[in-house]
PDB file of N, CA and C in Angstrom:
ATOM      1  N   UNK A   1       0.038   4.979 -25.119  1.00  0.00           N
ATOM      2  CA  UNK A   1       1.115   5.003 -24.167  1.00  0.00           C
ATOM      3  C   UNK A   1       0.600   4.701 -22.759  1.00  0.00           C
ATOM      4  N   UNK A   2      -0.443   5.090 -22.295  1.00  0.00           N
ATOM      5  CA  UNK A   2      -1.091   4.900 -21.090  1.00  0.00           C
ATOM      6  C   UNK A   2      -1.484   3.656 -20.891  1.00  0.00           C
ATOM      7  N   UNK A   3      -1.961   2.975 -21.926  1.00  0.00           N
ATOM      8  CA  UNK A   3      -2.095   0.968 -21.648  1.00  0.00           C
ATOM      9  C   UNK A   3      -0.889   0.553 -21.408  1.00  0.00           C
ATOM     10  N   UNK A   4       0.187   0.867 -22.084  1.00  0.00           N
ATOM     11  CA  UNK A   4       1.557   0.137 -22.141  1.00  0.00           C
ATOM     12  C   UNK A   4       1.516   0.782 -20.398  1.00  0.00           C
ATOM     13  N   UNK A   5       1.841   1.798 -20.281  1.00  0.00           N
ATOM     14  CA  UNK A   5       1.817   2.027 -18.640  1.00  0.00           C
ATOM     15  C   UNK A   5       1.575   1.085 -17.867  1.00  0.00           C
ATOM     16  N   UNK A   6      -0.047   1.339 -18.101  1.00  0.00           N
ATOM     17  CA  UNK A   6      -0.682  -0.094 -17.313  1.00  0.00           C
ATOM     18  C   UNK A   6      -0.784  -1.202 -16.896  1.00  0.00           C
ATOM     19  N   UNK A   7      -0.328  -1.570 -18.812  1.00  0.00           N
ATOM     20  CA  UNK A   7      -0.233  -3.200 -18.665  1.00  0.00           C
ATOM     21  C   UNK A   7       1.304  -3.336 -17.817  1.00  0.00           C
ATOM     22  N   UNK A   8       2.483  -2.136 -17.824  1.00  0.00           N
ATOM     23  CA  UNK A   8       3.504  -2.740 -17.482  1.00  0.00           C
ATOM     24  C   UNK A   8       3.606  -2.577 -15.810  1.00  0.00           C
ATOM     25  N   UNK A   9       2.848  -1.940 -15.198  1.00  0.00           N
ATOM     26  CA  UNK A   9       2.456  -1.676 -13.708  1.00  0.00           C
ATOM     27  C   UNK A   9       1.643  -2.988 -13.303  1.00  0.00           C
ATOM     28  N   UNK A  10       0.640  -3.629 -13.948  1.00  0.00           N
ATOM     29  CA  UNK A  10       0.192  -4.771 -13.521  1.00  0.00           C
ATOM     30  C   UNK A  10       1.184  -5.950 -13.781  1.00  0.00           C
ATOM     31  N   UNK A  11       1.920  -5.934 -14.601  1.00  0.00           N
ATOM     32  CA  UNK A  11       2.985  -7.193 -14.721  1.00  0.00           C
ATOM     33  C   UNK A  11       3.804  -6.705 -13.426  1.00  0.00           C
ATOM     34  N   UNK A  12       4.454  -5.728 -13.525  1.00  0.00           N
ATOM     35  CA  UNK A  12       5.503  -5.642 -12.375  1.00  0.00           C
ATOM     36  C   UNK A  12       4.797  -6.092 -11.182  1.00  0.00           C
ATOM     37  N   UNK A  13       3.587  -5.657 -10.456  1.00  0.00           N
ATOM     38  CA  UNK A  13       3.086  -6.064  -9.640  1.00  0.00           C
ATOM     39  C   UNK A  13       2.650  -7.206  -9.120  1.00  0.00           C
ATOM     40  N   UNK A  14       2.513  -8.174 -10.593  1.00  0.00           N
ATOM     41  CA  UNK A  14       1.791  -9.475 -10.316  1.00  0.00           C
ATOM     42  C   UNK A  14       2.957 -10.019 -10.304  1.00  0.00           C
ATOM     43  N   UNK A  15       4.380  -9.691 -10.577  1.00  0.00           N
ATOM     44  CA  UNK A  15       5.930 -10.625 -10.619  1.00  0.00           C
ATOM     45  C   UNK A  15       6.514 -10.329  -9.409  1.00  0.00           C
ATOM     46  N   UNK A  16       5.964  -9.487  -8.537  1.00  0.00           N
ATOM     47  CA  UNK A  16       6.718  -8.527  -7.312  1.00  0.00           C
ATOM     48  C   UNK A  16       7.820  -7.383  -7.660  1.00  0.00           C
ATOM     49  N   UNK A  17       7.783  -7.281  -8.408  1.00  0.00           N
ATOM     50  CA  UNK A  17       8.897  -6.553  -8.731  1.00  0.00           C
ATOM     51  C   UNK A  17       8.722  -4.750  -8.450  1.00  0.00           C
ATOM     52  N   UNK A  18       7.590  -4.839  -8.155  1.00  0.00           N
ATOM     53  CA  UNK A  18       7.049  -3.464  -7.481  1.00  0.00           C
ATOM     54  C   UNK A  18       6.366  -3.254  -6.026  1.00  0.00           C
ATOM     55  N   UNK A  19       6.552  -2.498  -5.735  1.00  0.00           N
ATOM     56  CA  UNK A  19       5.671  -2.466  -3.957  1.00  0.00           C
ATOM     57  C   UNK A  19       5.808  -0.603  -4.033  1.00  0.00           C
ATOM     58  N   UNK A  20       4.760  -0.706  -2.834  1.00  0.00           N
ATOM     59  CA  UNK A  20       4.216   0.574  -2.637  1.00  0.00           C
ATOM     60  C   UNK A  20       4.564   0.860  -1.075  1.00  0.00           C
ATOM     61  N   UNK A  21       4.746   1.744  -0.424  1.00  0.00           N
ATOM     62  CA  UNK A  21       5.220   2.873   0.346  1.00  0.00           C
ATOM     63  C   UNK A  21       4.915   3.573   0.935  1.00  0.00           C
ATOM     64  N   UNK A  22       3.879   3.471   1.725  1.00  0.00           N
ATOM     65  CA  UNK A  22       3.089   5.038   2.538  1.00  0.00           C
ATOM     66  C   UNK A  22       3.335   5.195   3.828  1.00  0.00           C
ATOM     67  N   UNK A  23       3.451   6.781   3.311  1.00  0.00           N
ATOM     68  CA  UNK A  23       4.009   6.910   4.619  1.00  0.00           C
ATOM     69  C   UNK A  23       3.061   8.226   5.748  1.00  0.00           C
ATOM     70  N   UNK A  24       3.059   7.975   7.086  1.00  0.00           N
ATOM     71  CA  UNK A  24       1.728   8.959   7.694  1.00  0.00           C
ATOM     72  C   UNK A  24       2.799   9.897   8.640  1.00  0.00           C
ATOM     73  N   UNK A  25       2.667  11.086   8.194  1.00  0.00           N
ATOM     74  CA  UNK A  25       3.685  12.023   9.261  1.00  0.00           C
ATOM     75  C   UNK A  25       2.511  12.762  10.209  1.00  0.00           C
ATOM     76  N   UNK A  26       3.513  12.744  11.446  1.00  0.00           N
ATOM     77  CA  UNK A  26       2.716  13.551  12.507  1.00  0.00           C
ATOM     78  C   UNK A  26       3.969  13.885  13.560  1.00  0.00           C
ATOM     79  N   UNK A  27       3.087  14.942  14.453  1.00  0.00           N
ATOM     80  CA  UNK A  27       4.173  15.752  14.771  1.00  0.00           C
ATOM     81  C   UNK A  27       4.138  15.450  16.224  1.00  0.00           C
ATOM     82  N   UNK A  28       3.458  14.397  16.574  1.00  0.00           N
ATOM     83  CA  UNK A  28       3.859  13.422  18.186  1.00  0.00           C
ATOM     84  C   UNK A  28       3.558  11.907  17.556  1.00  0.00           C
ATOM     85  N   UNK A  29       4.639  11.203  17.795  1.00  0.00           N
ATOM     86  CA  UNK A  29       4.152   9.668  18.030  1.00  0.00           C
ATOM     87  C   UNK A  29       3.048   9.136  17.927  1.00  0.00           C
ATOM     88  N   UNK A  30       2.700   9.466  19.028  1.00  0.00           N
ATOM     89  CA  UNK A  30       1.753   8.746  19.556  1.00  0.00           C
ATOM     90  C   UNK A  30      -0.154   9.373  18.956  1.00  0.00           C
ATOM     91  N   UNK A  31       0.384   9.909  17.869  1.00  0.00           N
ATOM     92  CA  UNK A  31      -1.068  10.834  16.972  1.00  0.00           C
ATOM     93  C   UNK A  31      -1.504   9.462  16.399  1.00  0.00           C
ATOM     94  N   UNK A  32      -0.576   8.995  15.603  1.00  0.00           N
ATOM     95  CA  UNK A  32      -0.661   7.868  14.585  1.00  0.00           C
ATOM     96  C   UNK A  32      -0.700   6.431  15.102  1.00  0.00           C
ATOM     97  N   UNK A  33      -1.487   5.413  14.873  1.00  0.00           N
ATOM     98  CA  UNK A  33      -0.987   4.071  15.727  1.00  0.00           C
ATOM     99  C   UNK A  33       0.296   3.102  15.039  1.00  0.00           C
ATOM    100  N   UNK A  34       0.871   2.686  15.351  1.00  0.00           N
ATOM    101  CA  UNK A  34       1.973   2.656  14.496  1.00  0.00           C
ATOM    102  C   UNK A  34       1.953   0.970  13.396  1.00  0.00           C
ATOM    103  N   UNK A  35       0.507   0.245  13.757  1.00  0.00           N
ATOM    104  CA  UNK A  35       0.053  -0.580  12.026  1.00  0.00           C
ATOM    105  C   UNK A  35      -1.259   0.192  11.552  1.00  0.00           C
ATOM    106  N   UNK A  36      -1.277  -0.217  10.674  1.00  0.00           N
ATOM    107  CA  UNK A  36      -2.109   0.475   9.879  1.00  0.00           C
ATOM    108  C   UNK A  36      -3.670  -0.734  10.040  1.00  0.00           C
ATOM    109  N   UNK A  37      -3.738  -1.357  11.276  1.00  0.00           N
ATOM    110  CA  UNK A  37      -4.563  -2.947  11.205  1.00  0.00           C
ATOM    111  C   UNK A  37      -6.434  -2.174  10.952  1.00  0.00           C
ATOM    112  N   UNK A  38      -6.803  -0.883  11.783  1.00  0.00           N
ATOM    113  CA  UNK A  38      -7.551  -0.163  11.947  1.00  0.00           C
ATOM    114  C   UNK A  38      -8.372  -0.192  10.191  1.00  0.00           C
ATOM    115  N   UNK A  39      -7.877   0.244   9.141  1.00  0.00           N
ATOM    116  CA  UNK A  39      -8.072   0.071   8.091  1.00  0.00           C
ATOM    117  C   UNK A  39      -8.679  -0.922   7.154  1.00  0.00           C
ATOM    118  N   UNK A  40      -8.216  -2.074   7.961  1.00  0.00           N
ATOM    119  CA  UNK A  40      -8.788  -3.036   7.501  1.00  0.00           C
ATOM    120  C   UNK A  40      -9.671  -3.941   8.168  1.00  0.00           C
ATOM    121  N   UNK A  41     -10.829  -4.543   8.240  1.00  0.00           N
ATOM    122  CA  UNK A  41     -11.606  -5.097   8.773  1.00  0.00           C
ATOM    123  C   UNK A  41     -11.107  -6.602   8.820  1.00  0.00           C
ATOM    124  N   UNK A  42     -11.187  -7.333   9.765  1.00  0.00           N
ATOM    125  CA  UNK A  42     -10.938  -8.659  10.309  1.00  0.00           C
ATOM    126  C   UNK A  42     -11.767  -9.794   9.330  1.00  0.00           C
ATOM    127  N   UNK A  43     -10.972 -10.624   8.970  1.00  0.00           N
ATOM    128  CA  UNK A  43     -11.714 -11.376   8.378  1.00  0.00           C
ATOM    129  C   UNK A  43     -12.273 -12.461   9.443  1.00  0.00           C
ATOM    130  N   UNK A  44     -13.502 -12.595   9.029  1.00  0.00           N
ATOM    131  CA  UNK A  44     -14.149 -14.368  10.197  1.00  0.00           C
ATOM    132  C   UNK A  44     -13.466 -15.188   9.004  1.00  0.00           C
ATOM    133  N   UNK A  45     -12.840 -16.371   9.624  1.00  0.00           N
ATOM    134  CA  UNK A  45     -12.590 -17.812   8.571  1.00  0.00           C
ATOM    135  C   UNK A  45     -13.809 -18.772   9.255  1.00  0.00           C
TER     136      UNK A  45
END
């Protein structure tokens, strides 16, 4: 049952038919920066 899971979480994902959601609570604004760009490192092209 857990492959069928799987395999059906990677199809939905690779068709779009799924997306993900996170969300950062804080209790002033200005705690959180409001993209998330920090996280990810810059690519050089």
């Amino acid at each position: 049952m857990w492959r069928y899971y799987l395999h059906g979480a990677e199809t939905g994902f690779a068709e779009g038919h799924m997306v993900i959601h996170q969300l950062q609570l804080a209790k002033a604004r200005s705690t959180v920066p409001m993209a998330r760009d920090y996280l990810y490192p810059a690519r050089n092209s």
